[in-house]
C-alpha atoms as a PDB file:
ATOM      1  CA  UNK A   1     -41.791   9.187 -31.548  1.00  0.00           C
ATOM      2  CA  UNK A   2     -41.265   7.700 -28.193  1.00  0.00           C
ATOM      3  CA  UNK A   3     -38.511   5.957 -26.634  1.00  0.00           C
ATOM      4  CA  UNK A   4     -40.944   3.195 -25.998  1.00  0.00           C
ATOM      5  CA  UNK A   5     -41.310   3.096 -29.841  1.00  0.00           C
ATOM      6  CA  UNK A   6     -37.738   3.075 -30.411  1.00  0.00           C
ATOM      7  CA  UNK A   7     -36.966   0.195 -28.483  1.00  0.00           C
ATOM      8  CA  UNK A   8     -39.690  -1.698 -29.654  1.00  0.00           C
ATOM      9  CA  UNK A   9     -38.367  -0.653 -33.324  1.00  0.00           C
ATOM     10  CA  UNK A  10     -34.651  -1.781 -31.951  1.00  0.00           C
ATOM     11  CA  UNK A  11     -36.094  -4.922 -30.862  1.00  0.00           C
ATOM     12  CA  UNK A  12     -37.812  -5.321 -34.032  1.00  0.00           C
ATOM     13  CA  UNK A  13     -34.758  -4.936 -36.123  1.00  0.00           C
ATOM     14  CA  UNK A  14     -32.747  -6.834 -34.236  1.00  0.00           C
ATOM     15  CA  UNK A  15     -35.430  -9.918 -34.200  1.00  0.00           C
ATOM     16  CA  UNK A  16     -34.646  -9.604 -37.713  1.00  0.00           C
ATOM     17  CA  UNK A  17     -31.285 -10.083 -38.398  1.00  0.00           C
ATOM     18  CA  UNK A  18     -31.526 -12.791 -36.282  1.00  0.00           C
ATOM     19  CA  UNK A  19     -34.400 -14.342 -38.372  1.00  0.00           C
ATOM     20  CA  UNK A  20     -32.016 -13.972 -41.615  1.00  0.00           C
ATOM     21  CA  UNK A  21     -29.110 -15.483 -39.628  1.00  0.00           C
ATOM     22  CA  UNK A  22     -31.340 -18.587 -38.851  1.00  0.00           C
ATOM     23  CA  UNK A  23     -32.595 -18.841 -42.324  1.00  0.00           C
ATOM     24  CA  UNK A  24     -29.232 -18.058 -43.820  1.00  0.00           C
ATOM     25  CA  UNK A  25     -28.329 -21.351 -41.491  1.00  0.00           C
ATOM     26  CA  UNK A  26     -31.029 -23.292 -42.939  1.00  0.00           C
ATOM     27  CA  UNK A  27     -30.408 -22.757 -46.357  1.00  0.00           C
ATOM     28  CA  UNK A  28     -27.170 -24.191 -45.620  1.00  0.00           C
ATOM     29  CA  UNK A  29     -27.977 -27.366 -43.938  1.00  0.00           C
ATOM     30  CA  UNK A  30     -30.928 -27.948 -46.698  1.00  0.00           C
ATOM     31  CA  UNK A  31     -28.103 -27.636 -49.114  1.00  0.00           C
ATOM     32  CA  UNK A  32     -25.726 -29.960 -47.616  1.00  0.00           C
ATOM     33  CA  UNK A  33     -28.673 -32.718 -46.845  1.00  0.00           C
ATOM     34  CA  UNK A  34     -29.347 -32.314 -50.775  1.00  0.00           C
ATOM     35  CA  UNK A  35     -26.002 -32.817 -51.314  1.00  0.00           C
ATOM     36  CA  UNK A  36     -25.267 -36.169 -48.793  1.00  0.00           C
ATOM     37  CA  UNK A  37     -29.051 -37.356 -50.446  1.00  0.00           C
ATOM     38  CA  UNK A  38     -27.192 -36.527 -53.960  1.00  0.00           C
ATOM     39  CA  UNK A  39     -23.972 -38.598 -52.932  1.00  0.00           C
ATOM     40  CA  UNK A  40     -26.116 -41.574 -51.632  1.00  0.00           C
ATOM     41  CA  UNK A  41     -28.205 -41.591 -54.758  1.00  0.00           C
ATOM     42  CA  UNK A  42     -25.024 -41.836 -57.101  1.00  0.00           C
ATOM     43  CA  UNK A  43     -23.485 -44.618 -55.013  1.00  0.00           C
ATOM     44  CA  UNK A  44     -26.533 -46.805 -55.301  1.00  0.00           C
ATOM     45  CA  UNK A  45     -26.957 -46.095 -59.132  1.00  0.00           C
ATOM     46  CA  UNK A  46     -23.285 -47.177 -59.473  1.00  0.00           C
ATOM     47  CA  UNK A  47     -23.442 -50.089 -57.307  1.00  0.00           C
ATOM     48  CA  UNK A  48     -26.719 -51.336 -58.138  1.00  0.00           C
ATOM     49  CA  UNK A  49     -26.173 -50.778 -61.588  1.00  0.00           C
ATOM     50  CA  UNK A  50     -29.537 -49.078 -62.505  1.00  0.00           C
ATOM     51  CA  UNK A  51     -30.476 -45.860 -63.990  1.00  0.00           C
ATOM     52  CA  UNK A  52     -31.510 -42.295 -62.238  1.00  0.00           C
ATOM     53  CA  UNK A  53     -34.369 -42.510 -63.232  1.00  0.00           C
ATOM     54  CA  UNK A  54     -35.011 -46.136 -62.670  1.00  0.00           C
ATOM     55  CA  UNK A  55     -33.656 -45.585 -59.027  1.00  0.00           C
ATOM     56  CA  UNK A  56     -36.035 -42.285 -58.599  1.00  0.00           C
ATOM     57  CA  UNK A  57     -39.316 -44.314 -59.488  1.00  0.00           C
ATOM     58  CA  UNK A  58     -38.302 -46.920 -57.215  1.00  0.00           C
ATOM     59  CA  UNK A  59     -37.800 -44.765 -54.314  1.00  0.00           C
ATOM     60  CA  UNK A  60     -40.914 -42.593 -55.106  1.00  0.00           C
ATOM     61  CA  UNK A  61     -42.684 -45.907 -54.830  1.00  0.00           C
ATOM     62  CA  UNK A  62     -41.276 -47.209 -51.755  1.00  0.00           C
ATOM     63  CA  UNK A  63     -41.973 -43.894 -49.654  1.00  0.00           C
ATOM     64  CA  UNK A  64     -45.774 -45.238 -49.537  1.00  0.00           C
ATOM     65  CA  UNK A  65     -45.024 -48.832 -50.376  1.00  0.00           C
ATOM     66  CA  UNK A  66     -42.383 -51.645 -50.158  1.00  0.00           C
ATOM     67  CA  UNK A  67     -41.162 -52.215 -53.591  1.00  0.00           C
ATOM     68  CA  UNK A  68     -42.740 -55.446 -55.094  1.00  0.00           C
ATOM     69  CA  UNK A  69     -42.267 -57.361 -58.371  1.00  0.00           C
ATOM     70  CA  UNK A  70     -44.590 -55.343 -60.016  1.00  0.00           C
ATOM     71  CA  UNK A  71     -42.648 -52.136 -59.306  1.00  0.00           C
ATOM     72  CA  UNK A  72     -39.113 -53.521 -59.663  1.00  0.00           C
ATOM     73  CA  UNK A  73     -40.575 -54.275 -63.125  1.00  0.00           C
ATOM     74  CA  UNK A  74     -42.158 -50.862 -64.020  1.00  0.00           C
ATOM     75  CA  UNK A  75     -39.359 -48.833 -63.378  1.00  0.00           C
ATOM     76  CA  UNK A  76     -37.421 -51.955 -65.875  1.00  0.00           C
ATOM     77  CA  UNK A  77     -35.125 -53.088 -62.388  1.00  0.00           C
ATOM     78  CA  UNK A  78     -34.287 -56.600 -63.887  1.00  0.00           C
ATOM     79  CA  UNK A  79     -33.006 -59.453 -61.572  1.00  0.00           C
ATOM     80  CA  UNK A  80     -31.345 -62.812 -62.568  1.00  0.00           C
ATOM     81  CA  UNK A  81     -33.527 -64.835 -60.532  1.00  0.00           C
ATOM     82  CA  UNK A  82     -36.716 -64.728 -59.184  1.00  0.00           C
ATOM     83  CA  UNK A  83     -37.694 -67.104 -56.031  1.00  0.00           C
ATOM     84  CA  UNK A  84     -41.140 -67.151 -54.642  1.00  0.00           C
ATOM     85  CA  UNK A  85     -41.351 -64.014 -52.743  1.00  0.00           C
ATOM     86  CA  UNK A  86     -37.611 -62.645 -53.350  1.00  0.00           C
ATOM     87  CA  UNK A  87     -35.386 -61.436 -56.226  1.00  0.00           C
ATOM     88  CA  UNK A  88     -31.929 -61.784 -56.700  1.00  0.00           C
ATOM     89  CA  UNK A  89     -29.364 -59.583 -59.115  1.00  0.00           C
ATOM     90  CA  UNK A  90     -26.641 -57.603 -59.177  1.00  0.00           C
ATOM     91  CA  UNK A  91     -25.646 -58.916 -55.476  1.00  0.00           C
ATOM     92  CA  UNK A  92     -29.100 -57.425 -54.003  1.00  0.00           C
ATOM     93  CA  UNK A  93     -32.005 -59.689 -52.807  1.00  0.00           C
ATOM     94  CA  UNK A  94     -35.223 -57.758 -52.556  1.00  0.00           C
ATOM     95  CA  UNK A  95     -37.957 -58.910 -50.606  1.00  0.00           C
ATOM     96  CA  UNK A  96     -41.305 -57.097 -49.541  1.00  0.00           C
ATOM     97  CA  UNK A  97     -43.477 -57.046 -46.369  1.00  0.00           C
ATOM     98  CA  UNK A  98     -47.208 -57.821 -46.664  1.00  0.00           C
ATOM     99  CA  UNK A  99     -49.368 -56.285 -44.109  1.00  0.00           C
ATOM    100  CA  UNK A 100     -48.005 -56.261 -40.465  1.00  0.00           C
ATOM    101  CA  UNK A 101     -45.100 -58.709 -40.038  1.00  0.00           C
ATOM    102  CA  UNK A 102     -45.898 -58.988 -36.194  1.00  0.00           C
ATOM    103  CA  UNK A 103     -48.121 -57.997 -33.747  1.00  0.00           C
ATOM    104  CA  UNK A 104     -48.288 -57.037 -30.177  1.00  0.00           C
ATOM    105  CA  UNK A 105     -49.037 -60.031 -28.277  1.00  0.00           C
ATOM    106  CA  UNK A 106     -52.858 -59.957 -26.274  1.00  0.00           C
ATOM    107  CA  UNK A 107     -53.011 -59.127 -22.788  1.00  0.00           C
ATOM    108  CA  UNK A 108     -53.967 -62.678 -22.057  1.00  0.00           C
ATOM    109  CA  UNK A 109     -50.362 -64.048 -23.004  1.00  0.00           C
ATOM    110  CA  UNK A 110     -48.810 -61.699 -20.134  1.00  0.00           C
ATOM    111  CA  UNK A 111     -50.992 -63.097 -17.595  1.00  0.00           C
ATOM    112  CA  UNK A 112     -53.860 -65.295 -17.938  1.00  0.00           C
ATOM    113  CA  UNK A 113     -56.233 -63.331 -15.836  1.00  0.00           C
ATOM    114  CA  UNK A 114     -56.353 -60.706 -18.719  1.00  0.00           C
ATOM    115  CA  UNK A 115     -58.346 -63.254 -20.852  1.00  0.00           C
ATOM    116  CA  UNK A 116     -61.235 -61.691 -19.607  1.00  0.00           C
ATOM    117  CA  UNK A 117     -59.824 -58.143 -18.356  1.00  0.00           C
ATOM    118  CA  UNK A 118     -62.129 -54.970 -16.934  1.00  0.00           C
ATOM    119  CA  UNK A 119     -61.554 -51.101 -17.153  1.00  0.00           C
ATOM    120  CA  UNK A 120     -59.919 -51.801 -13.260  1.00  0.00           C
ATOM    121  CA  UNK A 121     -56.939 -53.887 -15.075  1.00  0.00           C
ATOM    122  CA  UNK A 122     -55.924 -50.822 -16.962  1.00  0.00           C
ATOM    123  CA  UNK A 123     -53.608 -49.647 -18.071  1.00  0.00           C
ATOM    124  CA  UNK A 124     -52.023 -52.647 -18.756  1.00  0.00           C
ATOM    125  CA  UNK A 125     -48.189 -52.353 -18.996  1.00  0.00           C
ATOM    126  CA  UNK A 126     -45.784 -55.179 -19.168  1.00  0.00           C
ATOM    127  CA  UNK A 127     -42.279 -54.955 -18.098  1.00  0.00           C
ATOM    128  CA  UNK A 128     -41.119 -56.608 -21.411  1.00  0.00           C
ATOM    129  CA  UNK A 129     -43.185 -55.878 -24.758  1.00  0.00           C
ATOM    130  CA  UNK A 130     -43.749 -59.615 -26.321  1.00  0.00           C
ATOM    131  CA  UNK A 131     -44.430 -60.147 -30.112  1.00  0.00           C
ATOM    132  CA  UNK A 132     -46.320 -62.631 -31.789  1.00  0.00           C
ATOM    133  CA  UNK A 133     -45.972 -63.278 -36.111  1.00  0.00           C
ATOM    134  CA  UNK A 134     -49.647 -62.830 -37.674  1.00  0.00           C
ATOM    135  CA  UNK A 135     -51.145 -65.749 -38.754  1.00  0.00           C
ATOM    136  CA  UNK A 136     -51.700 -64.014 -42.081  1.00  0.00           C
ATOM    137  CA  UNK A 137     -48.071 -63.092 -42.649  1.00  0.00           C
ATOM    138  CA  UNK A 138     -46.123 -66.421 -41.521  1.00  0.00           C
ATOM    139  CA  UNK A 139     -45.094 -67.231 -44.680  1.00  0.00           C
ATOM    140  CA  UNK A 140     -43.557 -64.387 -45.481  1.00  0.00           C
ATOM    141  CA  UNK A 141     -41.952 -63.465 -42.153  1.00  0.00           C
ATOM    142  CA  UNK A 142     -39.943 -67.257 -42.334  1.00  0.00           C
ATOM    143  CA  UNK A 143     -39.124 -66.178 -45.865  1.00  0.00           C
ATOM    144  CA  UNK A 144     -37.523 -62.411 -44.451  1.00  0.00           C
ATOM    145  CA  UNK A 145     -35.764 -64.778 -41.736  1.00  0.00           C
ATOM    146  CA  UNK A 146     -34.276 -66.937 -43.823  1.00  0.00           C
ATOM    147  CA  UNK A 147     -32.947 -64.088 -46.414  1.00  0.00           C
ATOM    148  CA  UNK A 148     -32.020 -61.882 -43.099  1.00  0.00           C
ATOM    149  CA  UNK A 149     -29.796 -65.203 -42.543  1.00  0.00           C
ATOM    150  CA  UNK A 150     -28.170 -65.894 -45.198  1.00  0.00           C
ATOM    151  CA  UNK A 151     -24.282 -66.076 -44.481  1.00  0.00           C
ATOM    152  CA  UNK A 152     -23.925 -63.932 -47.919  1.00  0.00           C
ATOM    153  CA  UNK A 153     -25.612 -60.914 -46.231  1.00  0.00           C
ATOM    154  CA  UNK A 154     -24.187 -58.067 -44.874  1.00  0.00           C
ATOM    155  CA  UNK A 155     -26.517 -55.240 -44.324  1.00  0.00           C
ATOM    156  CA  UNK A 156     -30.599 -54.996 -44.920  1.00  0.00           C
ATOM    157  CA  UNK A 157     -32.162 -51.501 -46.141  1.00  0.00           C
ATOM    158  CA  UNK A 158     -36.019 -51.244 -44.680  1.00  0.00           C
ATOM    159  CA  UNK A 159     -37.686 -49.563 -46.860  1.00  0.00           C
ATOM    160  CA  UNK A 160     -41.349 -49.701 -45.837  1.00  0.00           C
ATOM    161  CA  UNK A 161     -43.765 -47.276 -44.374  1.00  0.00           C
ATOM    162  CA  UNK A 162     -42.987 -46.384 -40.633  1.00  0.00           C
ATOM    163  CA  UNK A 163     -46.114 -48.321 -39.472  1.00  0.00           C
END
């Protein structure tokens, strides 16, 4: 064999045992995310006052969707008092999101020239991003505001899709 071979096998073995190192590391942080998740999970079944397995459906369901009456009642979450597009129980309010809240406002409300704009305008970057509540959504978005609000609350869990 030549040295060219051994060096390359030297390399080899010593790419190795660094791989095993790394995924000796990531075993261990996998572990200790499981665990924190694990902790988490057990603090909200004791405080909300639901089961596991109620708790595991709802959070299955609200990775692709905001929970909604419909799925608070599935998984048998029951709440003391149900307002128009809100629950209340066991010192949680629940609320859900319907379509996009808000919007990013049209060019035109930056400057009016942009009402009609042309490929020379572009890109068009403002130095402050404004917002504008859909039309479609009003309702709800003055119901999240008003729960948001409240003197009673202390902290808000999103729990909606990223989008």
């Amino acid at each position: 064999m030549s040295e060219k071979s051994d060096k390359l096998r030297a390399m080899l073995a010593k790419e190795k045992e660094r791989r095993i190192k790394l995924n000796n590391r990531i075993e261990i942080l996998e572990r200790r995310i499981q665990e924190e998740d694990s902790a988490e999970v057990n603090e909200m079944v004791r405080t909300a006052k639901v089961t596991p397995e109620q708790l595991a459906a709802l959070l299955r369901q609200s990775a692709t969707t905001t929970p909604n009456p419909a799925a608070l009642s599935a998984v048998g979450a029951t709440f003391e008092k149900e307002v128009d597009a809100d629950l209340e129980g066991n010192g949680y309010l629940v609320s859900w999101c319907v379509g996009h809240l808000v919007e990013l406002a049209p060019p035109n409300v930056y400057d009016a020239k942009y009402v009609k704009w042309s490929i020379a305008d572009l890109p068009i970057l403002p130095r402050q991003w404004q917002y504008l509540v859909s039309t479609s959504t009003k309702k709800q978005f003055g119901i999240l505001q008003k729960l948001m609000n409240r003197p009673d609350v202390d902290s808000i869990v999103c729990a909606t899709d990223a989008g």
